[in-house]
PDB file of N, CA and C in Angstrom:
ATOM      1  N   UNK A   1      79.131  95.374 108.195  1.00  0.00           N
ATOM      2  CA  UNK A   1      80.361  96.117 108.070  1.00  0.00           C
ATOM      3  C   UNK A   1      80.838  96.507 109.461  1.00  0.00           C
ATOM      4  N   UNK A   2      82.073  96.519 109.556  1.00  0.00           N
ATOM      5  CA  UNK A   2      83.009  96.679 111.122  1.00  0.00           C
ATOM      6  C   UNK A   2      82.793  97.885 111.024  1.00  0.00           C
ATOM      7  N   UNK A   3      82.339  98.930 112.469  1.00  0.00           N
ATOM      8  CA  UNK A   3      82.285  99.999 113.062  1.00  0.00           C
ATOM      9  C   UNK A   3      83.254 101.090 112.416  1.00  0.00           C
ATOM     10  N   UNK A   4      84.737 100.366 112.262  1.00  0.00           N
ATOM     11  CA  UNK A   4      85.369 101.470 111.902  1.00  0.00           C
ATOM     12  C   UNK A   4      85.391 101.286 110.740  1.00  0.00           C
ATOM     13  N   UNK A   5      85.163 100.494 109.604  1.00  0.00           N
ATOM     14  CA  UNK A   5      84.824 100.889 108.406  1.00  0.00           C
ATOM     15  C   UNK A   5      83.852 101.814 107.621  1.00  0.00           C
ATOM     16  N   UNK A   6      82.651 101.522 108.702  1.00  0.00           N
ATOM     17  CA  UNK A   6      81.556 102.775 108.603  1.00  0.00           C
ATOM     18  C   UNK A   6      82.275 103.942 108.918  1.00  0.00           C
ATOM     19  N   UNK A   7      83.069 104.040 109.764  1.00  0.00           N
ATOM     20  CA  UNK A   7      83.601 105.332 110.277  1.00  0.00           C
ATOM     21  C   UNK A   7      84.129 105.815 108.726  1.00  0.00           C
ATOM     22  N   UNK A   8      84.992 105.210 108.329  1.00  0.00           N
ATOM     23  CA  UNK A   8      86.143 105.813 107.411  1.00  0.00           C
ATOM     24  C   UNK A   8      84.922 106.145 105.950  1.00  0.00           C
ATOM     25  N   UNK A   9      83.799 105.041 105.914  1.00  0.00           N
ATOM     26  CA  UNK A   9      83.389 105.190 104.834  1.00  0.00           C
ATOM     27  C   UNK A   9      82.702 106.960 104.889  1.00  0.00           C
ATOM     28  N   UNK A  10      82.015 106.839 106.127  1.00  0.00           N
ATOM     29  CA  UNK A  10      81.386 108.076 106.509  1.00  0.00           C
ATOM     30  C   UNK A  10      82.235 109.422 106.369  1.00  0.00           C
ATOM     31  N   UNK A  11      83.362 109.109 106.902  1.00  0.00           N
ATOM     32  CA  UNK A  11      84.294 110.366 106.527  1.00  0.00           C
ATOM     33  C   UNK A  11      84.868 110.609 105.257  1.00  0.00           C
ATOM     34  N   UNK A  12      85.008 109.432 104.791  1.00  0.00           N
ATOM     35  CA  UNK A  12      85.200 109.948 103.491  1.00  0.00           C
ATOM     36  C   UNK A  12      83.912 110.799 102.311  1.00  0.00           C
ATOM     37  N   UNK A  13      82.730 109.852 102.752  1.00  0.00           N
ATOM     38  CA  UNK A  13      81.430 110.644 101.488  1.00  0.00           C
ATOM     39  C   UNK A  13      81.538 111.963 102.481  1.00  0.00           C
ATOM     40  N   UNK A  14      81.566 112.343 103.590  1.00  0.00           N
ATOM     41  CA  UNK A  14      81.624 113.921 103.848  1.00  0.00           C
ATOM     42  C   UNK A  14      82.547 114.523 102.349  1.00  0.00           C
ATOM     43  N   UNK A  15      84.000 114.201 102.892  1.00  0.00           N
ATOM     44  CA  UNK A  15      85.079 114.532 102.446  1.00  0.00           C
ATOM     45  C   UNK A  15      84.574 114.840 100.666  1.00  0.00           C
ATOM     46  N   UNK A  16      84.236 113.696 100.178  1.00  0.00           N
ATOM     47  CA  UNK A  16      83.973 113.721  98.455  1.00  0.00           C
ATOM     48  C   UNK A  16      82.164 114.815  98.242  1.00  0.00           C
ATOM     49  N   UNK A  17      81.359 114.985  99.202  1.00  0.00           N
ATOM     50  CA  UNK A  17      80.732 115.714  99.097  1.00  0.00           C
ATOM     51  C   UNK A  17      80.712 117.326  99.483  1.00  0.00           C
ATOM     52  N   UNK A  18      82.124 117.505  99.862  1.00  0.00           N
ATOM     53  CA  UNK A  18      82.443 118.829 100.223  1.00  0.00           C
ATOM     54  C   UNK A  18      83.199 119.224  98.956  1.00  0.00           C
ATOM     55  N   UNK A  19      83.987 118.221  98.215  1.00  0.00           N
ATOM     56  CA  UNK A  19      84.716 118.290  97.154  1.00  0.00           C
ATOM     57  C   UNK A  19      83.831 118.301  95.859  1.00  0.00           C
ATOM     58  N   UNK A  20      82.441 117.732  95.823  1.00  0.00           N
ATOM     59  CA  UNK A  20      81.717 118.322  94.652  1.00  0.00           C
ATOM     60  C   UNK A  20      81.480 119.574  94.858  1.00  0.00           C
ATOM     61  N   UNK A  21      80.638 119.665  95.733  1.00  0.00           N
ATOM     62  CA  UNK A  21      79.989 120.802  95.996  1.00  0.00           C
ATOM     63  C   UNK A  21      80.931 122.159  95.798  1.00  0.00           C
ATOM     64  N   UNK A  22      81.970 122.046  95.971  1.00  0.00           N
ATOM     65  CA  UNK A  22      82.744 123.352  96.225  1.00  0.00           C
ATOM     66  C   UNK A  22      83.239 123.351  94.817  1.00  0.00           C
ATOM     67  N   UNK A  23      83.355 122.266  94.223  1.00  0.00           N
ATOM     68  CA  UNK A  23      83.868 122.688  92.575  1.00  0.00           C
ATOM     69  C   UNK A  23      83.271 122.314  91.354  1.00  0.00           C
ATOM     70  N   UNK A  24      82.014 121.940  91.629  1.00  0.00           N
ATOM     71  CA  UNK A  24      81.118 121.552  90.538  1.00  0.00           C
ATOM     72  C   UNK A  24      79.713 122.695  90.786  1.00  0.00           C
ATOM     73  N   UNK A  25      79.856 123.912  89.744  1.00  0.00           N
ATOM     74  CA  UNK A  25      79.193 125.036  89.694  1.00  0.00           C
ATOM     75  C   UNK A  25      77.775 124.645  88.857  1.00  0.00           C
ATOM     76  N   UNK A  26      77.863 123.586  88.325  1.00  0.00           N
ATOM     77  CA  UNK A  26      76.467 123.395  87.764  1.00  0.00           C
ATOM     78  C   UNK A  26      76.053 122.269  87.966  1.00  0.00           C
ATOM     79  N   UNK A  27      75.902 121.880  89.402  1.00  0.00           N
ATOM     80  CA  UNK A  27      75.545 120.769  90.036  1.00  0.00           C
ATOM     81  C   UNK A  27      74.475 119.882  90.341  1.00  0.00           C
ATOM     82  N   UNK A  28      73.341 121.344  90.160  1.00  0.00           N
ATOM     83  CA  UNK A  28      71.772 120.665  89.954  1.00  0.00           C
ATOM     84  C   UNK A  28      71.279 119.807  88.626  1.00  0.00           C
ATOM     85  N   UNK A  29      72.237 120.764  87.912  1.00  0.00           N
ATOM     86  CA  UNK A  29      72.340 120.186  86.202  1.00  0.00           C
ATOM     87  C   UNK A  29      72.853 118.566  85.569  1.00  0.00           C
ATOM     88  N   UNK A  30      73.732 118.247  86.753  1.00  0.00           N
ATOM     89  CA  UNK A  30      74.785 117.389  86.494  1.00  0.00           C
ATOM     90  C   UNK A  30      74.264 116.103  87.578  1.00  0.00           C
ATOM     91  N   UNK A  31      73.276 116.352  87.892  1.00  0.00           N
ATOM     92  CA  UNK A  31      72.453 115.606  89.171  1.00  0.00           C
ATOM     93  C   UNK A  31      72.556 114.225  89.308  1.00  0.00           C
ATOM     94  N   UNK A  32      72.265 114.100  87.746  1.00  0.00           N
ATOM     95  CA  UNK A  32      72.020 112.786  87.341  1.00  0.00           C
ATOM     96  C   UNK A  32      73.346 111.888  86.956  1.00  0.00           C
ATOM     97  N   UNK A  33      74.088 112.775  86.460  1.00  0.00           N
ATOM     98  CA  UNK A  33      75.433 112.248  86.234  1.00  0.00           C
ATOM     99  C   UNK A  33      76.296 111.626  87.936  1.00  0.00           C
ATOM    100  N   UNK A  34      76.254 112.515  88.577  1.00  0.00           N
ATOM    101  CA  UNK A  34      76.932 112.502  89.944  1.00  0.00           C
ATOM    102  C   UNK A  34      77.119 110.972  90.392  1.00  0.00           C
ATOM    103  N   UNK A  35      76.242 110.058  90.462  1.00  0.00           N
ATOM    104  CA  UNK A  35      75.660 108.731  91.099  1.00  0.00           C
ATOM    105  C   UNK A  35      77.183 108.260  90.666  1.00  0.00           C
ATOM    106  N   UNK A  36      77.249 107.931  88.742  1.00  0.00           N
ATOM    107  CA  UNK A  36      78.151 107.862  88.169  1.00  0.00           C
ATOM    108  C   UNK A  36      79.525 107.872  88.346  1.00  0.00           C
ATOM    109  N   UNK A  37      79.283 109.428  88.888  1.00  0.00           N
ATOM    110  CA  UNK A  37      81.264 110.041  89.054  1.00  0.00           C
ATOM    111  C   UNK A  37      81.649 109.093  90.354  1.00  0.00           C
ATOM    112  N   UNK A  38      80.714 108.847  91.223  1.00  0.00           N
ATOM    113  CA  UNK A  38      80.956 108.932  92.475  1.00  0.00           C
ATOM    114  C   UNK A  38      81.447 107.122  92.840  1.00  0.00           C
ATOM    115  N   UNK A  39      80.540 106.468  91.508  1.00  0.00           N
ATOM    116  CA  UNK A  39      80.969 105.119  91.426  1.00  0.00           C
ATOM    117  C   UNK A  39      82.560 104.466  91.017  1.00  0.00           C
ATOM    118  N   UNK A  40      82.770 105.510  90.248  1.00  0.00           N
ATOM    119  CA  UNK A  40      83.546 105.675  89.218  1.00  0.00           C
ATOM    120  C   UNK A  40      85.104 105.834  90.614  1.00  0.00           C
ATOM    121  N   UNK A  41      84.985 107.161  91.072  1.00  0.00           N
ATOM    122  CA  UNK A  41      85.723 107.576  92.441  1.00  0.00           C
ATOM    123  C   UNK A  41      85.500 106.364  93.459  1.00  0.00           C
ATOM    124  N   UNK A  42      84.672 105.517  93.950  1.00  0.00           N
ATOM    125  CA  UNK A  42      84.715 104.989  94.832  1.00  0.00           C
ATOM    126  C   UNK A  42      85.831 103.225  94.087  1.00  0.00           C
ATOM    127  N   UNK A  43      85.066 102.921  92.966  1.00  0.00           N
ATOM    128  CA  UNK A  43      85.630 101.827  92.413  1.00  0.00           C
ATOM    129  C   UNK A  43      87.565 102.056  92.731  1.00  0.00           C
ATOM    130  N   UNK A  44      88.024 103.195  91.972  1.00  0.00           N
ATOM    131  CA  UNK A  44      89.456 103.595  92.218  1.00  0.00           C
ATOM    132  C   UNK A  44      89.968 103.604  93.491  1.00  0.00           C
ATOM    133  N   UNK A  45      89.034 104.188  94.082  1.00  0.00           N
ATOM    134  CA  UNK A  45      89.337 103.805  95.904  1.00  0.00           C
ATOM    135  C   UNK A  45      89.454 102.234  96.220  1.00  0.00           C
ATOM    136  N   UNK A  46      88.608 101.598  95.954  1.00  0.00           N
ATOM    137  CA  UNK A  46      88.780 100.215  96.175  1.00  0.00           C
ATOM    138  C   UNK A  46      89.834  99.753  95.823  1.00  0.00           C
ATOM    139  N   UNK A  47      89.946  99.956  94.218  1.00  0.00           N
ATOM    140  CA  UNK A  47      91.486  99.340  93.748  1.00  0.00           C
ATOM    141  C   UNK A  47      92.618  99.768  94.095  1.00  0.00           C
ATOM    142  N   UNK A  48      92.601 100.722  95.011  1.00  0.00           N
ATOM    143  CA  UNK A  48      94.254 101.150  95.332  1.00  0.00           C
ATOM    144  C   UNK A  48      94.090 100.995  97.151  1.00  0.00           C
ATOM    145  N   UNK A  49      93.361 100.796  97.476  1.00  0.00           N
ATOM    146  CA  UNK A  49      93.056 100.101  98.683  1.00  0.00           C
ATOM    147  C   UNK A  49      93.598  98.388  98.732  1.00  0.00           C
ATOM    148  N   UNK A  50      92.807  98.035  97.673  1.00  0.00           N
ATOM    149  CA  UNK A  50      93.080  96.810  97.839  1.00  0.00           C
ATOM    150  C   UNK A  50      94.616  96.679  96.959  1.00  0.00           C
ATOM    151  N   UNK A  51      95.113  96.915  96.347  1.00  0.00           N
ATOM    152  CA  UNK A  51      96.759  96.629  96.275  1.00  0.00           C
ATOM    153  C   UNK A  51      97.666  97.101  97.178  1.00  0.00           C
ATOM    154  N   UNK A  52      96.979  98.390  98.377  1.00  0.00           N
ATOM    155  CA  UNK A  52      98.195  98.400  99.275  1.00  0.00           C
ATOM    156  C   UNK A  52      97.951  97.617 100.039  1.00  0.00           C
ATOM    157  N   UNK A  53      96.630  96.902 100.331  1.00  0.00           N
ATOM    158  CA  UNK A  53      96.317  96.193 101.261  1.00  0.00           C
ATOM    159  C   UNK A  53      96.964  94.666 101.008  1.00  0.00           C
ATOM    160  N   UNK A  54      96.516  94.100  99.740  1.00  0.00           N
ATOM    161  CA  UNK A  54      97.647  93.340  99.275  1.00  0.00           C
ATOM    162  C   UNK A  54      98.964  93.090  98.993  1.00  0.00           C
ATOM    163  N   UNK A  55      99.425  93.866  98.934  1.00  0.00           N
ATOM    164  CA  UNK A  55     100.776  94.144  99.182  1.00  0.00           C
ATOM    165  C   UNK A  55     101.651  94.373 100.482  1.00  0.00           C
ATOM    166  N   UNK A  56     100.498  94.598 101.772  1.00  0.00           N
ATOM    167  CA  UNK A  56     101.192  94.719 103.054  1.00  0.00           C
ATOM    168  C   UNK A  56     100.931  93.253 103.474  1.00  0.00           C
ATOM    169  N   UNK A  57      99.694  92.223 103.076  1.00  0.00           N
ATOM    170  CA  UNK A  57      99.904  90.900 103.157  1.00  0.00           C
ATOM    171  C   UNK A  57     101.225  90.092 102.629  1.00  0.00           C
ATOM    172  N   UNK A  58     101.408  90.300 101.526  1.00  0.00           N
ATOM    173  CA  UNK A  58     102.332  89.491 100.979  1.00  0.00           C
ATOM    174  C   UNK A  58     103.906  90.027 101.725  1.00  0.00           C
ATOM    175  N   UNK A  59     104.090  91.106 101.855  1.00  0.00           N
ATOM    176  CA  UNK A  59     105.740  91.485 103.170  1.00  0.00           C
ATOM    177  C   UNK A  59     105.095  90.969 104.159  1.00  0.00           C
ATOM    178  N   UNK A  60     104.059  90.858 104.712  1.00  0.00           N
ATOM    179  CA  UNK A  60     104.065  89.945 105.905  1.00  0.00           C
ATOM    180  C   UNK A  60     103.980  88.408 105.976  1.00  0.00           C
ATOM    181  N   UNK A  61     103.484  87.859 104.750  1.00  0.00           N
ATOM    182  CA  UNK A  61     103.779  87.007 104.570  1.00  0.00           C
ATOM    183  C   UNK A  61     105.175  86.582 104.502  1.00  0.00           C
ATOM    184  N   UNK A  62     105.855  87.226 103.987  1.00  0.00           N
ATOM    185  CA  UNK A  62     107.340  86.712 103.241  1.00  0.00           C
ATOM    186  C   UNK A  62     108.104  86.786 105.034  1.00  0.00           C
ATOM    187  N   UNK A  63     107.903  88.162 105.512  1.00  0.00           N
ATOM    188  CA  UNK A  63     108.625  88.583 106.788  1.00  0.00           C
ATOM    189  C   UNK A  63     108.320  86.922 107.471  1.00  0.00           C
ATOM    190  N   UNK A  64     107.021  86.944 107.945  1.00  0.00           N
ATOM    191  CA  UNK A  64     106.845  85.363 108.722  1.00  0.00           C
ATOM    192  C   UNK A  64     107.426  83.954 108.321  1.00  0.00           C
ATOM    193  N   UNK A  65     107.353  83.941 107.148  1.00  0.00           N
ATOM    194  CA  UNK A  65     108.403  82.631 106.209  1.00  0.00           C
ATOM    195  C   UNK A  65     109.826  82.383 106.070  1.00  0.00           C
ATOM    196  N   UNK A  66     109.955  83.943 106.511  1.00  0.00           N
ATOM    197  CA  UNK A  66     111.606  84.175 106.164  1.00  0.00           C
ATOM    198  C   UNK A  66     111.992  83.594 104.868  1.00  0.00           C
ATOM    199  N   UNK A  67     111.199  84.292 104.097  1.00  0.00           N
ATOM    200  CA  UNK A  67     111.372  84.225 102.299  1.00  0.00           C
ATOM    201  C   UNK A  67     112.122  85.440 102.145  1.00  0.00           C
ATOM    202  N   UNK A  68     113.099  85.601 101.527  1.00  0.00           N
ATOM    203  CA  UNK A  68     114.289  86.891 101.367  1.00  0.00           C
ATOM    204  C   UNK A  68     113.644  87.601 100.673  1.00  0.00           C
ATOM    205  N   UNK A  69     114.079  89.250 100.695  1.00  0.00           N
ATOM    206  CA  UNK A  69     113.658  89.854  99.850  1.00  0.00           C
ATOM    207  C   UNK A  69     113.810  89.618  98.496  1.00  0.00           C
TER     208      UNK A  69
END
């Protein structure tokens, strides 16, 4: 994985582990569940990652082709 992807990945599990912690009050309880949520949160990240990311390919595609809007 590229340097700054570790970066972003790293800042983000801070980010989502400051966000359990501060609002999930029965957290030791829910321990086992967490792995889960967190798959669940990361998968959605991917998919809206990857459609803006796809989507800034394809205007650059079109921009370079001079395919009209």
């Amino acid at each position: 994985m590229k340097t700054i992807y570790q970066d972003i990945a790293t800042k983000l599990s801070e980010q989502l582990a400051e966000v359990f912690c501060a609002h999930e009050d029965e957290i030791a309880t829910r321990a086992r569940l967490i792995d889960a949520e967190i798959a669940e949160i990361t998968r959605q990240i991917g998919l809206e990652a990857t459609q803006k990311i796809l989507t800034h390919a394809l205007e650059q595609e079109v921009k370079k082709n001079g395919i009209p809007d």
